[in-house]
C-alpha atoms as a PDB file:
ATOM      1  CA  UNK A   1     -63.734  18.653   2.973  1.00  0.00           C
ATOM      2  CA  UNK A   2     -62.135  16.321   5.810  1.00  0.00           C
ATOM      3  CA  UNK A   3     -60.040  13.052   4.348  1.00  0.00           C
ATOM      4  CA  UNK A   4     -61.630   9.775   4.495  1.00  0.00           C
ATOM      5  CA  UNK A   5     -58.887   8.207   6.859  1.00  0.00           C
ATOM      6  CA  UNK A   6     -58.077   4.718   5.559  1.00  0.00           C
ATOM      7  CA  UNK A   7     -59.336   1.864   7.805  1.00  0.00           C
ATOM      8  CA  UNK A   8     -56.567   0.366   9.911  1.00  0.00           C
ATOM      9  CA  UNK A   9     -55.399  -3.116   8.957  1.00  0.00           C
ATOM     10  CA  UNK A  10     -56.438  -5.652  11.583  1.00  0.00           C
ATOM     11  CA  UNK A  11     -53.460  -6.668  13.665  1.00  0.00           C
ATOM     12  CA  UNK A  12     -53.155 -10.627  14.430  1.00  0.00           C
ATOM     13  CA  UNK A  13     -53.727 -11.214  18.429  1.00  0.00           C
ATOM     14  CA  UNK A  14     -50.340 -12.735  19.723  1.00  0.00           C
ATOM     15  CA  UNK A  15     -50.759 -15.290  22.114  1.00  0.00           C
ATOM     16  CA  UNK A  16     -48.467 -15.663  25.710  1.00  0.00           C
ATOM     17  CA  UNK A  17     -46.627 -19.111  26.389  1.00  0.00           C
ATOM     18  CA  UNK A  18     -49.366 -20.274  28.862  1.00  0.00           C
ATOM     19  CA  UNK A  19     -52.319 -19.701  26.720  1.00  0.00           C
ATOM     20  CA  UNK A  20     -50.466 -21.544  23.504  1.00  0.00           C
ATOM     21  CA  UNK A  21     -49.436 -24.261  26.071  1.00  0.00           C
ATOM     22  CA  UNK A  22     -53.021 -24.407  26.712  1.00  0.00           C
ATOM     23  CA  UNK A  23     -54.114 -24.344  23.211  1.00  0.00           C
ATOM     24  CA  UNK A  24     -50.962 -26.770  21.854  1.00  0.00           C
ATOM     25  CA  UNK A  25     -52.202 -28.875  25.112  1.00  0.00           C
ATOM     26  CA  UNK A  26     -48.341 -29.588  26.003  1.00  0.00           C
ATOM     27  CA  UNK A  27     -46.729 -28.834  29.482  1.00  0.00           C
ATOM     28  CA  UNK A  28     -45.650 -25.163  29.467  1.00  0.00           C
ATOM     29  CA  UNK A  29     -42.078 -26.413  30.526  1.00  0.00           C
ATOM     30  CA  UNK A  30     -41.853 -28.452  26.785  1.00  0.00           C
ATOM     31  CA  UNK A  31     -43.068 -25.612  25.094  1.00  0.00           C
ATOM     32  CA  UNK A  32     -40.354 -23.386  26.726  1.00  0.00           C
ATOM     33  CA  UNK A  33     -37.786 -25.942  25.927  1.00  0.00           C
ATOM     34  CA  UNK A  34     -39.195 -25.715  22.353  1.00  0.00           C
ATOM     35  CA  UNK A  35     -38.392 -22.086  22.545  1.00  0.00           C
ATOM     36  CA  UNK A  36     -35.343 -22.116  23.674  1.00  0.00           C
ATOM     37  CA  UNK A  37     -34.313 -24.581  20.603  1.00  0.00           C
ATOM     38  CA  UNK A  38     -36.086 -22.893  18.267  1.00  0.00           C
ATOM     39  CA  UNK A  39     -38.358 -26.004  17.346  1.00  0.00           C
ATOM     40  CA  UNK A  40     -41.669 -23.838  17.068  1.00  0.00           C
ATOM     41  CA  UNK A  41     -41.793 -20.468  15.765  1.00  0.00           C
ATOM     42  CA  UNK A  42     -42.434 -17.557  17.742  1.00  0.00           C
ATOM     43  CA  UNK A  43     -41.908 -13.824  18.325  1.00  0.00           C
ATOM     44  CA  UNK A  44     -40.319 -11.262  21.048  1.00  0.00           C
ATOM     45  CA  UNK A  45     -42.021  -8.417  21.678  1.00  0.00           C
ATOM     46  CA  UNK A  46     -40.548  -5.400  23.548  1.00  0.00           C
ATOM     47  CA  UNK A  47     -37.224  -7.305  23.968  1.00  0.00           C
ATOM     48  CA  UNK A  48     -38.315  -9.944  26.758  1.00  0.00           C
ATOM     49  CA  UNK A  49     -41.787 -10.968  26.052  1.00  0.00           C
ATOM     50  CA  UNK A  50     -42.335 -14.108  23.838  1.00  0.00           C
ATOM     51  CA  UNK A  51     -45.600 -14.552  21.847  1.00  0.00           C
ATOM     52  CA  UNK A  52     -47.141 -16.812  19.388  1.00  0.00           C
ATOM     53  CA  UNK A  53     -48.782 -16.278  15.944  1.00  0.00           C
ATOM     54  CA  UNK A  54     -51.974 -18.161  15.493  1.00  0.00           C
ATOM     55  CA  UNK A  55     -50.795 -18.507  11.540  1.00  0.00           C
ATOM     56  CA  UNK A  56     -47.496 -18.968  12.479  1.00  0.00           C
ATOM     57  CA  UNK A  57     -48.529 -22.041  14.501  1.00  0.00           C
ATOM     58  CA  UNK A  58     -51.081 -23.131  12.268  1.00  0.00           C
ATOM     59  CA  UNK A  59     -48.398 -23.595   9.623  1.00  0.00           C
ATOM     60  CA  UNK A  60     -46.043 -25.334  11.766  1.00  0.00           C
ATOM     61  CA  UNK A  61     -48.373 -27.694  13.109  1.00  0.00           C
ATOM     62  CA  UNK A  62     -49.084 -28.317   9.109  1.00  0.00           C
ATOM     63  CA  UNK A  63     -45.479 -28.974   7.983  1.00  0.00           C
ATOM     64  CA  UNK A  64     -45.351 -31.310  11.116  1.00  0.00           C
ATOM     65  CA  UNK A  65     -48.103 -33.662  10.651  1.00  0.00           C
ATOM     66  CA  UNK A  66     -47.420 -34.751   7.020  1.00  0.00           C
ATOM     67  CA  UNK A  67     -47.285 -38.582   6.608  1.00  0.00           C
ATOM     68  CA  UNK A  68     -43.923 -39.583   5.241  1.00  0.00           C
ATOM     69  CA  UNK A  69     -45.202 -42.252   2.706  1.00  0.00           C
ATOM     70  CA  UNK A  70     -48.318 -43.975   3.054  1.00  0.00           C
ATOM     71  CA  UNK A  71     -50.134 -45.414   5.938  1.00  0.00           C
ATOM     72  CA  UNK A  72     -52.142 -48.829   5.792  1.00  0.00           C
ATOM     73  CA  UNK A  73     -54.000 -49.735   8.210  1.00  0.00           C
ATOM     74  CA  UNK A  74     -54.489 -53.866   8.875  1.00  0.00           C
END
């Protein structure tokens, strides 16, 4: 009787520096420049390639846009 193989876990699509510039809608030089002082999260992939989690992002752009006390508007 063959094995049922157990289905693969889906992977989460990594995104290049121009499409999350794109996406982020900031210059791809600041996003670079965010890179290179670590202000936005982001992984390397064989060594030289740097790519972007969607939920990686997603939570950053959360912890980033928190109001610091209450707003009133006037």
């Amino acid at each position: 009787m063959p094995q049922k193989k157990s289905p693969k876990p889906e992977r989460e699509r990594l995104f290049t520096i121009d499409e999350m510039s794109v996406l982020l809608q900031v210059d791809r030089r600041k996003l670079v420049e965010w890179i290179q002082h670590r202000r936005i999260p982001f992984v390397v992939v064989n060594r030289d390639h740097i790519r972007f989690k969607m939920s990686d992002i997603a939570e950053w752009i959360g912890t980033r846009n928190k109001p610091k006390g209450k707003f009133r508007f006037t």
